[in-house]
Protein backbone atom coordinates (compact mmCIF):
# COMPACT_ATOMS: atom_id res chain seq x y z
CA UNK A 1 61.62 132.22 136.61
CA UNK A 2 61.15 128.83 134.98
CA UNK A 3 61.92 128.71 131.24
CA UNK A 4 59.44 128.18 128.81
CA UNK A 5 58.56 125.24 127.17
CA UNK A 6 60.61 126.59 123.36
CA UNK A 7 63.58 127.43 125.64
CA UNK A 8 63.29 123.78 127.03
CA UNK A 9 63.22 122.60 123.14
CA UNK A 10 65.80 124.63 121.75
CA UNK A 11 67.72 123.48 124.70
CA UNK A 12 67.20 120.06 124.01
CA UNK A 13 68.05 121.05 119.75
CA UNK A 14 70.91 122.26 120.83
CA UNK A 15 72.05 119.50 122.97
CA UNK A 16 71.46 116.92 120.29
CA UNK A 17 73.00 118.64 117.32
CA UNK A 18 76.07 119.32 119.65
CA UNK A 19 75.95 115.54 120.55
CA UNK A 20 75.93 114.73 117.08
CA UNK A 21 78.61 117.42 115.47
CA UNK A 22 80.81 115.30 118.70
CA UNK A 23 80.08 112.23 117.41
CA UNK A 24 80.44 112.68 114.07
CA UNK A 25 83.78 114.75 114.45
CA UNK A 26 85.55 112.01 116.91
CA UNK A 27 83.94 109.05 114.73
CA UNK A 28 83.36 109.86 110.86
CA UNK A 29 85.42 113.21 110.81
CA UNK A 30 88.67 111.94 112.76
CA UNK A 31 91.28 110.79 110.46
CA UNK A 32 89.80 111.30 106.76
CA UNK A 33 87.48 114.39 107.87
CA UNK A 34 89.32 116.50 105.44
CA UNK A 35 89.11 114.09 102.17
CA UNK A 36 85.86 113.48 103.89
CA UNK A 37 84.80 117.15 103.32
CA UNK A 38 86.32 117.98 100.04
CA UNK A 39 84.17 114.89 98.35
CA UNK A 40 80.95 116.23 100.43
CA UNK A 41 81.74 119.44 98.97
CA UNK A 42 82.05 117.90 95.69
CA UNK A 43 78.93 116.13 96.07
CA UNK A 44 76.87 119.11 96.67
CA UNK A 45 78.42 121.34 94.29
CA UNK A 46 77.41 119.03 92.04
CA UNK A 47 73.92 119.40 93.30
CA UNK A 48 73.76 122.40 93.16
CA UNK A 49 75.70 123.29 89.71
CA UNK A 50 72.81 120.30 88.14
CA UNK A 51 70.19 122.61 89.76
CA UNK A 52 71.08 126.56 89.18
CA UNK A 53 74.59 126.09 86.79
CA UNK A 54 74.92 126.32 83.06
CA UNK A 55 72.87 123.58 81.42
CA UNK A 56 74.79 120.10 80.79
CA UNK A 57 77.65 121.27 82.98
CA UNK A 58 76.79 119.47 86.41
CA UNK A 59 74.88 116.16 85.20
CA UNK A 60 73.89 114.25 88.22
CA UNK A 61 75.71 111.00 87.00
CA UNK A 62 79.48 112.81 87.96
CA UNK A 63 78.37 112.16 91.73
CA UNK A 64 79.72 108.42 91.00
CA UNK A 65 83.06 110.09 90.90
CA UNK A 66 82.85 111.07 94.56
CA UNK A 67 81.24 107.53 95.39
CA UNK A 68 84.59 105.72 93.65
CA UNK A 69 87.04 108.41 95.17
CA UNK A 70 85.03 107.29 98.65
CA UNK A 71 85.39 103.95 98.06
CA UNK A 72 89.06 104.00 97.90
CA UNK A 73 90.20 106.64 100.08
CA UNK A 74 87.45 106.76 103.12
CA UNK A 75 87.12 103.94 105.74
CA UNK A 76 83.28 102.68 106.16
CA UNK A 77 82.11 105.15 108.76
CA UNK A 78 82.89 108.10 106.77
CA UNK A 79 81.71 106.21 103.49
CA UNK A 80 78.52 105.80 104.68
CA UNK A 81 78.39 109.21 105.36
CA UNK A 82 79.55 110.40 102.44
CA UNK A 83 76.21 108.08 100.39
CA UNK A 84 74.12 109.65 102.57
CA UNK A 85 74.92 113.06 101.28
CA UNK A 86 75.05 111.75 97.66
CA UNK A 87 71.63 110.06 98.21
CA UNK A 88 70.00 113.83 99.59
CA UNK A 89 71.98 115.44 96.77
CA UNK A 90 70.33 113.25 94.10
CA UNK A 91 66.43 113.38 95.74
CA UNK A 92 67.51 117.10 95.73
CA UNK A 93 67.77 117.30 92.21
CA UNK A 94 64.60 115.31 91.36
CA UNK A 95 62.72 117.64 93.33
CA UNK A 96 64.18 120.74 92.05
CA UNK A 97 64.26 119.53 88.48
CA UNK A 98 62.20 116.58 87.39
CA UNK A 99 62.68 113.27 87.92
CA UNK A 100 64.46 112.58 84.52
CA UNK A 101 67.00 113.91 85.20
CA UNK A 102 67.40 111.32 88.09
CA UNK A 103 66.43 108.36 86.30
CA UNK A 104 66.08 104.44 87.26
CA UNK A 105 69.92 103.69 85.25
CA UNK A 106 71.48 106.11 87.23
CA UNK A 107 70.01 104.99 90.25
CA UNK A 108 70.85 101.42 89.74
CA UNK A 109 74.20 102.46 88.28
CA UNK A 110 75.51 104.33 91.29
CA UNK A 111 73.60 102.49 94.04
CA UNK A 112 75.50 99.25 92.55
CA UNK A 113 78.61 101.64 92.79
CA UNK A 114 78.25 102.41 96.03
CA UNK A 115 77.52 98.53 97.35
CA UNK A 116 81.13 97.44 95.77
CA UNK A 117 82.77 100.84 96.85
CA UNK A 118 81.22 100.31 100.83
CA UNK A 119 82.62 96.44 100.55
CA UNK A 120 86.09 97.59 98.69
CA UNK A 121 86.52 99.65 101.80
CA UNK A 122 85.68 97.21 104.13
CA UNK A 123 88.27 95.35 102.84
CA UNK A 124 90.68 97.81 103.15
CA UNK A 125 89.40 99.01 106.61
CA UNK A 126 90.37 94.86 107.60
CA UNK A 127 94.13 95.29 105.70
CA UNK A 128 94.92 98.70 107.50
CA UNK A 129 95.41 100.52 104.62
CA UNK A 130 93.69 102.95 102.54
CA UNK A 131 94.19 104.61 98.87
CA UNK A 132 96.61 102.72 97.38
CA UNK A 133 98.98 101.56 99.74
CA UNK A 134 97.71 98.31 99.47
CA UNK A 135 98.43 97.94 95.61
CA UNK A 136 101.61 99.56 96.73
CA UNK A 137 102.41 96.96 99.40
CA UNK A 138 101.44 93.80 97.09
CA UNK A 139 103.63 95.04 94.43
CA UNK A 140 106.14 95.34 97.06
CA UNK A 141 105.86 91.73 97.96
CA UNK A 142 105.95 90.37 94.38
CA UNK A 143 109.24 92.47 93.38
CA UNK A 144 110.80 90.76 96.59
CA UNK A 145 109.31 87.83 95.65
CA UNK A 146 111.82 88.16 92.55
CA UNK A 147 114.44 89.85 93.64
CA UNK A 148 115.18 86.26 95.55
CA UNK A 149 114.76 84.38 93.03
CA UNK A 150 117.98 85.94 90.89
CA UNK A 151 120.83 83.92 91.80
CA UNK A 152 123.38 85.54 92.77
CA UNK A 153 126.53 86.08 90.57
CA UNK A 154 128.98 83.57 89.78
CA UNK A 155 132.74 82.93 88.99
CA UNK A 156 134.46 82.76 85.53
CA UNK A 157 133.68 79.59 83.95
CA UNK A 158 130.03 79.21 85.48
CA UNK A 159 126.73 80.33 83.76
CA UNK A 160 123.14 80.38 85.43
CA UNK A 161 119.48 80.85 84.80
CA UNK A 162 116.48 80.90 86.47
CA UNK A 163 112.57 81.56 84.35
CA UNK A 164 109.57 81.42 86.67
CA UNK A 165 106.30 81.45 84.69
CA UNK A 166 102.79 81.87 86.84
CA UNK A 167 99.82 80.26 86.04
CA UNK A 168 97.10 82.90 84.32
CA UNK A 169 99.63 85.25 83.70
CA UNK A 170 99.80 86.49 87.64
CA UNK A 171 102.40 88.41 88.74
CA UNK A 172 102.24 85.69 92.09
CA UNK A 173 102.70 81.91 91.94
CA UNK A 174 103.60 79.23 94.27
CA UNK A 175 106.84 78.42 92.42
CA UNK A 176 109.93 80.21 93.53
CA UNK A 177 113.63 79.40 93.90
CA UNK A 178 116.32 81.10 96.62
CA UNK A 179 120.18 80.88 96.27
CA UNK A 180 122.85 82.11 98.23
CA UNK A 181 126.78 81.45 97.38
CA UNK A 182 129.50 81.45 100.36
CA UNK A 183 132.91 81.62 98.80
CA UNK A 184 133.45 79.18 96.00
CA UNK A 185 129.86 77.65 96.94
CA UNK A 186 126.52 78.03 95.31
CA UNK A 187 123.26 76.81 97.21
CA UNK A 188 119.98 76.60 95.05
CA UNK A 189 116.72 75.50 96.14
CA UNK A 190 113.64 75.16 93.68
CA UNK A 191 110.18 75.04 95.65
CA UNK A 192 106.41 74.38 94.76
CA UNK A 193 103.46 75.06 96.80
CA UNK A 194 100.61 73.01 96.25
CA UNK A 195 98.13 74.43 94.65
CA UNK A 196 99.27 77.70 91.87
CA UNK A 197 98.19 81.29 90.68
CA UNK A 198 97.14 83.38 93.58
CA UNK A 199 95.65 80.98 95.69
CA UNK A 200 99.54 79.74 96.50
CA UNK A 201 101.07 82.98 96.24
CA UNK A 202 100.36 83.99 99.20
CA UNK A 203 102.27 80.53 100.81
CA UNK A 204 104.48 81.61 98.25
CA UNK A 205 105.64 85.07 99.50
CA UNK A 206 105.83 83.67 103.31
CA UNK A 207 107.80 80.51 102.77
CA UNK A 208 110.12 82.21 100.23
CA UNK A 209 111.70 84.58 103.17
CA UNK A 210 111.60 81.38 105.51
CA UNK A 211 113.97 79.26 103.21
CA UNK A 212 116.04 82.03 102.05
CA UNK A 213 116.60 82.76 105.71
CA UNK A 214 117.26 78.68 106.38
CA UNK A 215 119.40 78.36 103.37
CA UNK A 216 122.01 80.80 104.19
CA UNK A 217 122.20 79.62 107.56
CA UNK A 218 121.83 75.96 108.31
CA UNK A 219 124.44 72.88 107.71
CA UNK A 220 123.56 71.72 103.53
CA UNK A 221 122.88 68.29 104.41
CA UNK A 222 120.21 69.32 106.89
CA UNK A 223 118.63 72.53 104.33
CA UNK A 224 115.46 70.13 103.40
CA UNK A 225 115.13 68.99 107.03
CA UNK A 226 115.32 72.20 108.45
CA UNK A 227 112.57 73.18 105.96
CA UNK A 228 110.25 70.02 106.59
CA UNK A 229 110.30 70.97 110.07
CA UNK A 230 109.27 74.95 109.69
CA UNK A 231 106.34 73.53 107.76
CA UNK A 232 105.31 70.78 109.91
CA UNK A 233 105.06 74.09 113.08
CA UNK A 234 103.96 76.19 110.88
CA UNK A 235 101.83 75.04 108.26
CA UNK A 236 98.65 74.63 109.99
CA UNK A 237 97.56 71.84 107.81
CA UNK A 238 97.41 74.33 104.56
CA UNK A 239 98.96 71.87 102.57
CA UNK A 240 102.49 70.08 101.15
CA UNK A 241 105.52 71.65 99.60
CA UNK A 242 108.49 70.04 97.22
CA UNK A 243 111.20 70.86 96.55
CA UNK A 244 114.98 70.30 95.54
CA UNK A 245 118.44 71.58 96.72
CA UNK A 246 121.50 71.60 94.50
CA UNK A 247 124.66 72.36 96.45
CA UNK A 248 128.06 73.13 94.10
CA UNK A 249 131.37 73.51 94.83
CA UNK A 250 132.06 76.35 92.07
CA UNK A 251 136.22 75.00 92.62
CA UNK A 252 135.55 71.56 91.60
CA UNK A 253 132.39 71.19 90.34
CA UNK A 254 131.47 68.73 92.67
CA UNK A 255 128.10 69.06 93.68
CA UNK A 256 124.80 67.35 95.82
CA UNK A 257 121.80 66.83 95.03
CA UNK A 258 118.54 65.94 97.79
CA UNK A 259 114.79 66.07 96.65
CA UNK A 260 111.24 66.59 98.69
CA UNK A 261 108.87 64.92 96.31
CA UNK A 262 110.34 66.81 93.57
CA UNK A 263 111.09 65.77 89.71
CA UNK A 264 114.12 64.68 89.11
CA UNK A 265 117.13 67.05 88.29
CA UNK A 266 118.61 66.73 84.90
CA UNK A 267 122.45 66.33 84.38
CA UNK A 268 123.86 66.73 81.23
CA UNK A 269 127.68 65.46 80.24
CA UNK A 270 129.03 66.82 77.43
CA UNK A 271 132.04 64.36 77.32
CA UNK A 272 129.07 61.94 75.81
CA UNK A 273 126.59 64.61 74.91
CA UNK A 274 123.63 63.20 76.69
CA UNK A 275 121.47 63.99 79.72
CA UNK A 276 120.39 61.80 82.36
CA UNK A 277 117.98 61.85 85.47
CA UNK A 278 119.89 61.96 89.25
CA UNK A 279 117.34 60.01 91.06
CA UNK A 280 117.21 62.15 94.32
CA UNK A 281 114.27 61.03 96.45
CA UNK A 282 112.57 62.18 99.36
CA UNK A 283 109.38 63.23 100.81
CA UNK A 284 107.21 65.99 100.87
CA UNK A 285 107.97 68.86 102.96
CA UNK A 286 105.08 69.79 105.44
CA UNK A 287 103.98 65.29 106.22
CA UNK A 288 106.07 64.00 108.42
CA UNK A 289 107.89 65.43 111.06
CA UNK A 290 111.63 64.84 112.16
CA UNK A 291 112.24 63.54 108.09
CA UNK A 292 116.03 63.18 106.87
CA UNK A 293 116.86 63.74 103.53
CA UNK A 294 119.50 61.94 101.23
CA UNK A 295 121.69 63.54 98.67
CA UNK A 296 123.14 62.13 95.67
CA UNK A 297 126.67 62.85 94.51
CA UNK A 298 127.73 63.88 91.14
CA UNK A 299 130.28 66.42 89.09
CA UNK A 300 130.01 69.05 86.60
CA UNK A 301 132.65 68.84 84.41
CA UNK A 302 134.00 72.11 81.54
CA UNK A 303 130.33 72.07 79.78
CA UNK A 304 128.40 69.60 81.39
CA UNK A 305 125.11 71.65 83.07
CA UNK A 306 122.58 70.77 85.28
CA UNK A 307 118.42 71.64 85.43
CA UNK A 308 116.15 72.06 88.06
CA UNK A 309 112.56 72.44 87.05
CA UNK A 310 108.80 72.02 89.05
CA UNK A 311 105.96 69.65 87.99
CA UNK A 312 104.31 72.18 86.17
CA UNK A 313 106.89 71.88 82.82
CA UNK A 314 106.60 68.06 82.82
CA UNK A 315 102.50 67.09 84.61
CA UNK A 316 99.95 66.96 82.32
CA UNK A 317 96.43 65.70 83.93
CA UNK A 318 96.01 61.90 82.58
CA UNK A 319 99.24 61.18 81.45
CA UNK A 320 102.04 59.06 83.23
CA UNK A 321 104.96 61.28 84.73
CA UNK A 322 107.52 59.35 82.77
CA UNK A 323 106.23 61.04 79.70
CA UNK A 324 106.71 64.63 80.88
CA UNK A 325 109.93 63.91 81.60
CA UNK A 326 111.03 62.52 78.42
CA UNK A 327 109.52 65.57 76.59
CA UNK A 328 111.98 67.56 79.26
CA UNK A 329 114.77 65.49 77.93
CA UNK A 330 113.90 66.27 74.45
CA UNK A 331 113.70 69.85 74.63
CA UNK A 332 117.06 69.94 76.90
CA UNK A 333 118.66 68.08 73.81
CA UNK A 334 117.65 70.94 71.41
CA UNK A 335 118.96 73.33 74.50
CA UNK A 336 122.63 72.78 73.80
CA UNK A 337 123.23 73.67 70.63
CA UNK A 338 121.51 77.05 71.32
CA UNK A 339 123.16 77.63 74.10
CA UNK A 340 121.76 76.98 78.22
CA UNK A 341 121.46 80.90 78.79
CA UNK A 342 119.29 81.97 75.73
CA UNK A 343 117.10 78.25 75.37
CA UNK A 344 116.17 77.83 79.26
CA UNK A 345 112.92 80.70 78.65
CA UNK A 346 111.87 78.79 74.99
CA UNK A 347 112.04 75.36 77.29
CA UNK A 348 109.43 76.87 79.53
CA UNK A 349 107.60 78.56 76.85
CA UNK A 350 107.16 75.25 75.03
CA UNK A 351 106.85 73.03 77.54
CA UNK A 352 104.02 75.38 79.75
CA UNK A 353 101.55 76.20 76.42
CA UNK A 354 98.17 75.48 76.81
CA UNK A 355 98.95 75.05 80.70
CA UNK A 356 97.10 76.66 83.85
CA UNK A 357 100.38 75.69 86.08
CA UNK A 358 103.08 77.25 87.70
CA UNK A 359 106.37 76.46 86.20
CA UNK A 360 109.89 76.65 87.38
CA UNK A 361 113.56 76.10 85.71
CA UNK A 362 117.10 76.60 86.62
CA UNK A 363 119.84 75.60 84.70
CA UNK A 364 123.61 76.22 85.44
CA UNK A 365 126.40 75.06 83.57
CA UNK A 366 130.14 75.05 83.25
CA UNK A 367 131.70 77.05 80.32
């Protein structure tokens, strides 16, 4: 017996909506099918509560809830499902109510909702993570990011600080500083990435592990070197990097000083109570390959200090160099008699107002 032409149809229904539960549970539903669900339930109970619940309780508007709570919890697949059903539940309520109730605002309001939500996730979808976890992981980062930059602690007799301001108030910034001390030395490295705020950040975070890896492990004459030629494999034309790297013998205070197109570091000698400039020179990290880098020598003597700062406490756009750096020496003169620990944050404060720049100082000094 041959079947009949409805048995041939409600074959063929059957075939498709099984073909399409499949898809949709090994596509849409896989991973996120159950926060999927519970915001699809949402969705329509909101539908449904606007329709046949108590009056005011279910207002149409709360399905933007679900379409934020997709946004950051759903990947793009099951997003797009998830619209779908808030678009039906919303023509649903038009039809069953009257089309006030669904107005033109609340159709522009959540349709622009769901655009940024579908794109948020997108981005997500691209980072591998979901929810939170990227927020979780950036904040992560940054707290490393800081965690190298404290220097580590030092013996009686020695004092250090280290204030790291970002450009717009960011928590990232392409100023950072690593130290490590071996015995009865102290390495100290100040860097700046060209460019600042977020946009070198991210530079930031990568070459910060790099050097704090190279300075605990290479010869100190060769740290810069070492660093110029990381960049120059790895840098992929993304830009220069200075940078300066005090080495101190915490027995003697003898110390070293070599520069990659970085200001000058600061020495002050208390025996006749002024600072000068050690005229380190080098160039920029990240140019030219195979570079060699030359130190300067010098000695911290019972309260003499020395500062390490970035261009962003001395540049200003249109002036001559020379002129941030004598405001530098000013405020280091009105340093001392407050004392290096407590004055090093009300040098950067000073010196950074009314500038969009990344700015770096470290100052140590002998008791």
């Amino acid at each position: 017996m041959k079947p009949t032409p409805t048995a041939k149809t409600t074959r063929l229904l059957r075939s498709t909506a099984q073909r399409l539960v499949a898809v949709l549970r090994r596509k849409v539903l896989f991973r996120y099918r159950l926060v999927l669900i519970t915001l699809v339930t949402l969705a329509v109970g909101i539908g449904v509560g606007a329709v046949w619940g108590p009056s005011g309780w279910f207002p149409p508007s709360s399905t933007i809830l679900t379409v934020l709570a997709g946004g950051l919890l759903l990947k793009r697949k099951s997003l797009a499902f998830l619209l779908g059903v808030v678009a039906a539940v919303l023509v649903f309520v038009a039809y069953m109510l009257d089309f006030g109730q669904v107005g033109p605002g609340l159709l522009v309001t959540i349709g622009v909702t769901a655009v940024l939500s579908y794109l948020l996730s997108g981005v997500r979808e691209r980072l591998g993570v979901q929810g939170l976890s990227g927020e979780m992981m950036l904040l992560d980062l940054r707290d490393r990011l800081r965690d190298q930059g404290r220097m580590p602690a030092l013996p009686a007799g020695w004092g250090r600080t280290a204030v790291l301001r970002q450009a717009g108030g960011s928590s990232f910034g392409g100023d950072f500083v690593v130290s490590i001390r071996k015995d009865d030395r102290l390495d100290v490295a100040v860097v700046d990435v060209s460019g600042k705020g977020v946009d070198a950040g991210t530079r930031a975070l990568m070459l910060s592990g790099a050097f704090s890896g190279l300075i605990g492990a290479v010869r100190t004459d060769d740290f810069l070197a070492h660093c110029n030629d990381y960049l120059m494999r790895n840098s992929g034309g993304e830009g220069f990097v200075t940078a300066v790297h005090l080495s101190v013998d915490l027995d003697t205070g003898e110390y070293q000083i070599a520069s990659a197109g970085h200001p000058p570091a600061l020495h002050y000698d208390s025996g006749a109570g002024l600072w000068s400039t050690a005229e380190a020179k080098g160039v920029v990290l990240g140019v030219i390959p195979e570079m060699t880098y030359t130190s300067v020598q010098g000695k911290l003597r019972p309260g003499d200090a020395i500062m390490l700062c970035t261009d962003g406490l001395i540049e200003t756009p249109g002036e001559d160099l020379d002129a941030g750096i004598d405001r530098l020496l000013g405020e280091a003169e009105r340093l001392v008699p407050h004392g290096f620990a407590t004055g090093a944050g009300k040098i950067v404060d000073t010196l950074s107002k009314d500038k969009n720049d990344d700015c770096a100082l470290v100052v140590l000094w002998r008791d």
